[in-house]
C-alpha atoms as a PDB file:
ATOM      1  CA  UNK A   1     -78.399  10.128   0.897  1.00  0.00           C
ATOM      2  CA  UNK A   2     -77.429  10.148   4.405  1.00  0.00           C
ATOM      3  CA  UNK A   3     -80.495   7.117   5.177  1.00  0.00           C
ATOM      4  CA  UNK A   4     -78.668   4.990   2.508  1.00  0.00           C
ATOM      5  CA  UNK A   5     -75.230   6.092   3.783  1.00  0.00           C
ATOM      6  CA  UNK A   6     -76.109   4.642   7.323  1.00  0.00           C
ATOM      7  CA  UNK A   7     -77.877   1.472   5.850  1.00  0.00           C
ATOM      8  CA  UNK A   8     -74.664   0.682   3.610  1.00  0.00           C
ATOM      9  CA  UNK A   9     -72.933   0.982   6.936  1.00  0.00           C
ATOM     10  CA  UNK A  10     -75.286  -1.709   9.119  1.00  0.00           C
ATOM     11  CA  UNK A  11     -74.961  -4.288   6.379  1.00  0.00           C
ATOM     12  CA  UNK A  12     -71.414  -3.775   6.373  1.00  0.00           C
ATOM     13  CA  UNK A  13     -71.339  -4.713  10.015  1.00  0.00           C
ATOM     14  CA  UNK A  14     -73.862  -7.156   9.655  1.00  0.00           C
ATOM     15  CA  UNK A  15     -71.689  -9.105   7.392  1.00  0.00           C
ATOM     16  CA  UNK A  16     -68.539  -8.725   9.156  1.00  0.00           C
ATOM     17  CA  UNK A  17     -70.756  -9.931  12.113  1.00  0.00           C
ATOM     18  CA  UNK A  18     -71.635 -13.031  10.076  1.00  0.00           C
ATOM     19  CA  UNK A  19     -68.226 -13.439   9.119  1.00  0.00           C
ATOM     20  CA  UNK A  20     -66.978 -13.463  12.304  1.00  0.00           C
ATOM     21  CA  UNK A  21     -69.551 -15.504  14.160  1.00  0.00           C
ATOM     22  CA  UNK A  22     -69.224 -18.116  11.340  1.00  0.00           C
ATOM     23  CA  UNK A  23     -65.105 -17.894  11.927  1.00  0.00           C
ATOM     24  CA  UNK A  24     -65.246 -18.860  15.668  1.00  0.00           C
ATOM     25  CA  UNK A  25     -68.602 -20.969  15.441  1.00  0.00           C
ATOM     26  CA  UNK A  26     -65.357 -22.957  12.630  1.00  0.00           C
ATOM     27  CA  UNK A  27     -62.696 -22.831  15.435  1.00  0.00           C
ATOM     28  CA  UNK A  28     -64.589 -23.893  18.400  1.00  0.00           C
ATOM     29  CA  UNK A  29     -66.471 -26.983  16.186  1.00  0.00           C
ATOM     30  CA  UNK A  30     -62.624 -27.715  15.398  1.00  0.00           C
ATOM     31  CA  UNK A  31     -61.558 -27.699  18.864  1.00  0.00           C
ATOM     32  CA  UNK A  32     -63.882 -29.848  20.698  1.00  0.00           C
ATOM     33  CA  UNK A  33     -64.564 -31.828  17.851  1.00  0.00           C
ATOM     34  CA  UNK A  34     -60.969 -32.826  18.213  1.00  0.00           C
ATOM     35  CA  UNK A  35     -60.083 -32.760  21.506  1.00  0.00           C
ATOM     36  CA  UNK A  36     -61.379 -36.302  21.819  1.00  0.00           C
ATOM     37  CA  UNK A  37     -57.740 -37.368  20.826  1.00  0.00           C
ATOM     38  CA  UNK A  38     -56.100 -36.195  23.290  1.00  0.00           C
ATOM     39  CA  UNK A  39     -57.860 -38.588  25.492  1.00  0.00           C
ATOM     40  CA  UNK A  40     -56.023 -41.487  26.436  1.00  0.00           C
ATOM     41  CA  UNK A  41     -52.711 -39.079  26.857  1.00  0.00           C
ATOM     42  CA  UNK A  42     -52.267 -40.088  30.756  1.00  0.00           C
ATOM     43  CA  UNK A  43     -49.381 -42.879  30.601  1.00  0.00           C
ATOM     44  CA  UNK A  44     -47.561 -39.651  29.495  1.00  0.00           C
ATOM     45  CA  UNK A  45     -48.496 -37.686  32.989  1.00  0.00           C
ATOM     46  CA  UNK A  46     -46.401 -39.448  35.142  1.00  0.00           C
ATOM     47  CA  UNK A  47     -43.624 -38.501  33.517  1.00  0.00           C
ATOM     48  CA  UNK A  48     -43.887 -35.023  33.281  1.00  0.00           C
ATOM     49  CA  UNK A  49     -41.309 -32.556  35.153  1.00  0.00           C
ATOM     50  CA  UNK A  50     -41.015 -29.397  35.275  1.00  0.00           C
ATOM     51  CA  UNK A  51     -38.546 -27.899  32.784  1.00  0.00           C
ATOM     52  CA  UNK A  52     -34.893 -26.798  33.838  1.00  0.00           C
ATOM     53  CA  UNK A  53     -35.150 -23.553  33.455  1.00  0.00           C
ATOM     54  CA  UNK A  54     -37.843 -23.439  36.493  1.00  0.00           C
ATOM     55  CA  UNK A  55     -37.093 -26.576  38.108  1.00  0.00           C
ATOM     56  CA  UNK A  56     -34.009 -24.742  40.136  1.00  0.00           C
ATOM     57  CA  UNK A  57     -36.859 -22.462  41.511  1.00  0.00           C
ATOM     58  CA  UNK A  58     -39.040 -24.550  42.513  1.00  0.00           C
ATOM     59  CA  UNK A  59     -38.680 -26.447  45.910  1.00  0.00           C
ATOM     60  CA  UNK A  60     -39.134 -29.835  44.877  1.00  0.00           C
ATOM     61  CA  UNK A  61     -41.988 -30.726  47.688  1.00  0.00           C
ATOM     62  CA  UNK A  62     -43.928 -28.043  45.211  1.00  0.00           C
ATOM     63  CA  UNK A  63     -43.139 -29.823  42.032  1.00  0.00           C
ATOM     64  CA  UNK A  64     -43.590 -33.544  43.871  1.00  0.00           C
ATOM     65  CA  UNK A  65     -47.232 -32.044  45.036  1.00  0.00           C
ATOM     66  CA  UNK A  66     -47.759 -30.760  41.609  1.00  0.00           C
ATOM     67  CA  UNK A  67     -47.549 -34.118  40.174  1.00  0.00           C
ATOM     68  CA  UNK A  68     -49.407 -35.995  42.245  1.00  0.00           C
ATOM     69  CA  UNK A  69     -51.758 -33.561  42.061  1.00  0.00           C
ATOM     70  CA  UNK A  70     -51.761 -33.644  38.130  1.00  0.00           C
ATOM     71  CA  UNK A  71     -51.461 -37.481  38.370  1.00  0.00           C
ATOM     72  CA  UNK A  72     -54.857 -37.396  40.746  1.00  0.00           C
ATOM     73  CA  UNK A  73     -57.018 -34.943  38.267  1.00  0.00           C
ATOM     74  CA  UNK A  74     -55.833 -36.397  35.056  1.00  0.00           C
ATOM     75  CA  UNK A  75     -58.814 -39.023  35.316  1.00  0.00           C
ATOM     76  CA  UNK A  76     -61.292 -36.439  35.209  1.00  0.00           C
ATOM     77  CA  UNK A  77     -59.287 -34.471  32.743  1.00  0.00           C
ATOM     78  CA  UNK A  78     -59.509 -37.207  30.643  1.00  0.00           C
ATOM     79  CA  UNK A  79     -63.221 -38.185  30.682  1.00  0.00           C
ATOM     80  CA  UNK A  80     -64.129 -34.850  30.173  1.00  0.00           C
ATOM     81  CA  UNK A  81     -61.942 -34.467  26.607  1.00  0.00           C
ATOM     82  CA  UNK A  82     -63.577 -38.353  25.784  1.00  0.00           C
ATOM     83  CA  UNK A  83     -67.231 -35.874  26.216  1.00  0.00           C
ATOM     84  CA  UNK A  84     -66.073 -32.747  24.690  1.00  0.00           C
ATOM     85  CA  UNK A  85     -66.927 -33.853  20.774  1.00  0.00           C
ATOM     86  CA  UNK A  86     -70.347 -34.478  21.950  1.00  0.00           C
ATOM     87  CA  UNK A  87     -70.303 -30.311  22.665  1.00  0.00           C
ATOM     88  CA  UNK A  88     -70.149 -29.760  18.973  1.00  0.00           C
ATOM     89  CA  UNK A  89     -73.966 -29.609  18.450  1.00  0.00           C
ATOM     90  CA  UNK A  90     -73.875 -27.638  21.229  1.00  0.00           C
ATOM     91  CA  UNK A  91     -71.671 -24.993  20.341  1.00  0.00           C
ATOM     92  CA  UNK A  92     -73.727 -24.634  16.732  1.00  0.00           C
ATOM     93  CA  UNK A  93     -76.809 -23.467  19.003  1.00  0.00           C
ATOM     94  CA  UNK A  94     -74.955 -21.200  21.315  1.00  0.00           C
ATOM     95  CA  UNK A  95     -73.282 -19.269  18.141  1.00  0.00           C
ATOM     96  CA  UNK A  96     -76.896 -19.246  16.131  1.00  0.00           C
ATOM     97  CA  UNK A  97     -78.141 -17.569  19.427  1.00  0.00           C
ATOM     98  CA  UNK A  98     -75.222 -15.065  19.660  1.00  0.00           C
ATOM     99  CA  UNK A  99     -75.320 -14.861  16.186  1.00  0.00           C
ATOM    100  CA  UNK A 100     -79.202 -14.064  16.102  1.00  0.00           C
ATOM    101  CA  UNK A 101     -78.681 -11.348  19.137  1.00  0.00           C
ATOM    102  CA  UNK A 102     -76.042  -9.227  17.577  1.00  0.00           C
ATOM    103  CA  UNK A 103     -77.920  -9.526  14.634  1.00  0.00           C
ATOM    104  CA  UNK A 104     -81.084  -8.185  16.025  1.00  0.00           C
ATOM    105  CA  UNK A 105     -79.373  -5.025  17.443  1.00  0.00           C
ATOM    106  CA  UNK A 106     -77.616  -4.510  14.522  1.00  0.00           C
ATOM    107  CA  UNK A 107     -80.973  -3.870  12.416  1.00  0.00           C
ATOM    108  CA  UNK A 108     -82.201  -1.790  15.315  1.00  0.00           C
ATOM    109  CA  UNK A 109     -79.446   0.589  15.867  1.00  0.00           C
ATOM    110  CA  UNK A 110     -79.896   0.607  11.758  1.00  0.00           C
ATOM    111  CA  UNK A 111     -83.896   1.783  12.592  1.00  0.00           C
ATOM    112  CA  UNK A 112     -82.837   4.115  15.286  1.00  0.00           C
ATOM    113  CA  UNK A 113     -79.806   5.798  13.106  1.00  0.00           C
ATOM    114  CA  UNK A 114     -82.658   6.271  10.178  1.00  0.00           C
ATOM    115  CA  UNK A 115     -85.322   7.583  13.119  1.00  0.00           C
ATOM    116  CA  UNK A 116     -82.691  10.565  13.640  1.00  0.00           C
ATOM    117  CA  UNK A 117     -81.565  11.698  10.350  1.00  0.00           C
ATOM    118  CA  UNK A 118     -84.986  11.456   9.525  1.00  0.00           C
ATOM    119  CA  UNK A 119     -85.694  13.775  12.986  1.00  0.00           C
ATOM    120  CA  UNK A 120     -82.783  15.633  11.790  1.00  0.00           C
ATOM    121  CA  UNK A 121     -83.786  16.800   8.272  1.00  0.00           C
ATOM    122  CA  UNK A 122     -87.369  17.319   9.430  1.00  0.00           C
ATOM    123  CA  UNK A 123     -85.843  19.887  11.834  1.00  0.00           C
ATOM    124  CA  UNK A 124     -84.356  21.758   8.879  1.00  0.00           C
ATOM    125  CA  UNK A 125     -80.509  21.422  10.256  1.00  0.00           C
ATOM    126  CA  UNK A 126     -79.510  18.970   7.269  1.00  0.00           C
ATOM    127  CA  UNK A 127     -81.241  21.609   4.680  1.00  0.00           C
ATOM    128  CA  UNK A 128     -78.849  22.914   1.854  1.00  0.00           C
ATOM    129  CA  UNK A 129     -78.138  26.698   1.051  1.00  0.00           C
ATOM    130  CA  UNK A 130     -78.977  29.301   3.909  1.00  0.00           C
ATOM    131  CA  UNK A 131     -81.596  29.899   5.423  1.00  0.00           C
ATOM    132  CA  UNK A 132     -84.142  33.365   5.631  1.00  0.00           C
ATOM    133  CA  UNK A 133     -83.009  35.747   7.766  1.00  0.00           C
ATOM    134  CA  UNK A 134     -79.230  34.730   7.357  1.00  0.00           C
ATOM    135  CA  UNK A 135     -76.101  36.737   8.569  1.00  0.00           C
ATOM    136  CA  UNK A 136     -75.156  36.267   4.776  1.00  0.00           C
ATOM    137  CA  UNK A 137     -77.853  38.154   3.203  1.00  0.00           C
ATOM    138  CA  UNK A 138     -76.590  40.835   5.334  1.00  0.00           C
ATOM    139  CA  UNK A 139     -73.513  42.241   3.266  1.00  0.00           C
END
């Protein structure tokens, strides 16, 4: 009973391993696979400011520097989001290979749990009723 018991329990992980894997491997395809359009986004970085709220706490040398400085990386920025749908096919390898890992120790933890119930009954402790020489035989 209690080898099934701890099987029923690893394929339950397993699967909610699989789903999860399969849920990210989903969100990250979707992200890169899309970030491509937000390429071509940099006639919008000049004017960005900082927003009123903050603006009054900022000196404005900061929030000049910060723009130029946003104005001087956007290039780079921007090349890299034109590469990132290319990652896709990437991103389906790394999450098979995560995927195939957690799997893996998943089915061994499932081996080791049914190595020590099996230790376990062989040592008589998971044995029904009482045993000889019991305190209850003693009333």
């Amino acid at each position: 009973m209690f080898h099934a018991l701890s099987w029923f329990v690893v394929v339950a992980l397993l699967a909610l391993w699989s789903l999860a894997a399969w849920a990210l491997h989903a969100m990250a395809v979707w992200a890169v696979s899309s970030a491509g359009a937000l390429s071509g986004a940099a006639s919008g970085v000049g004017a960005m400011h900082l927003p009123e709220w903050l603006a009054s706490w900022v000196p404005t040398e900061i929030a000049l520097w910060a723009s130029q400085l946003l104005a001087g990386l956007w290039p780079v920025v921007d090349s890299l989001l034109q590469a990132a749908p290319a990652l896709a096919n990437g991103v389906t390898v790394v999450t098979w290979g995560i995927w195939g890992i957690g799997s893996a120790l998943l089915v061994m933890l499932g081996a080791g749990l049914h190595l020590v119930i099996a230790l376990w009954r062989r040592r008589g402790v998971g044995g029904s009723g009482p045993q000889a020489g019991s305190s209850l035989a003693a009333g």
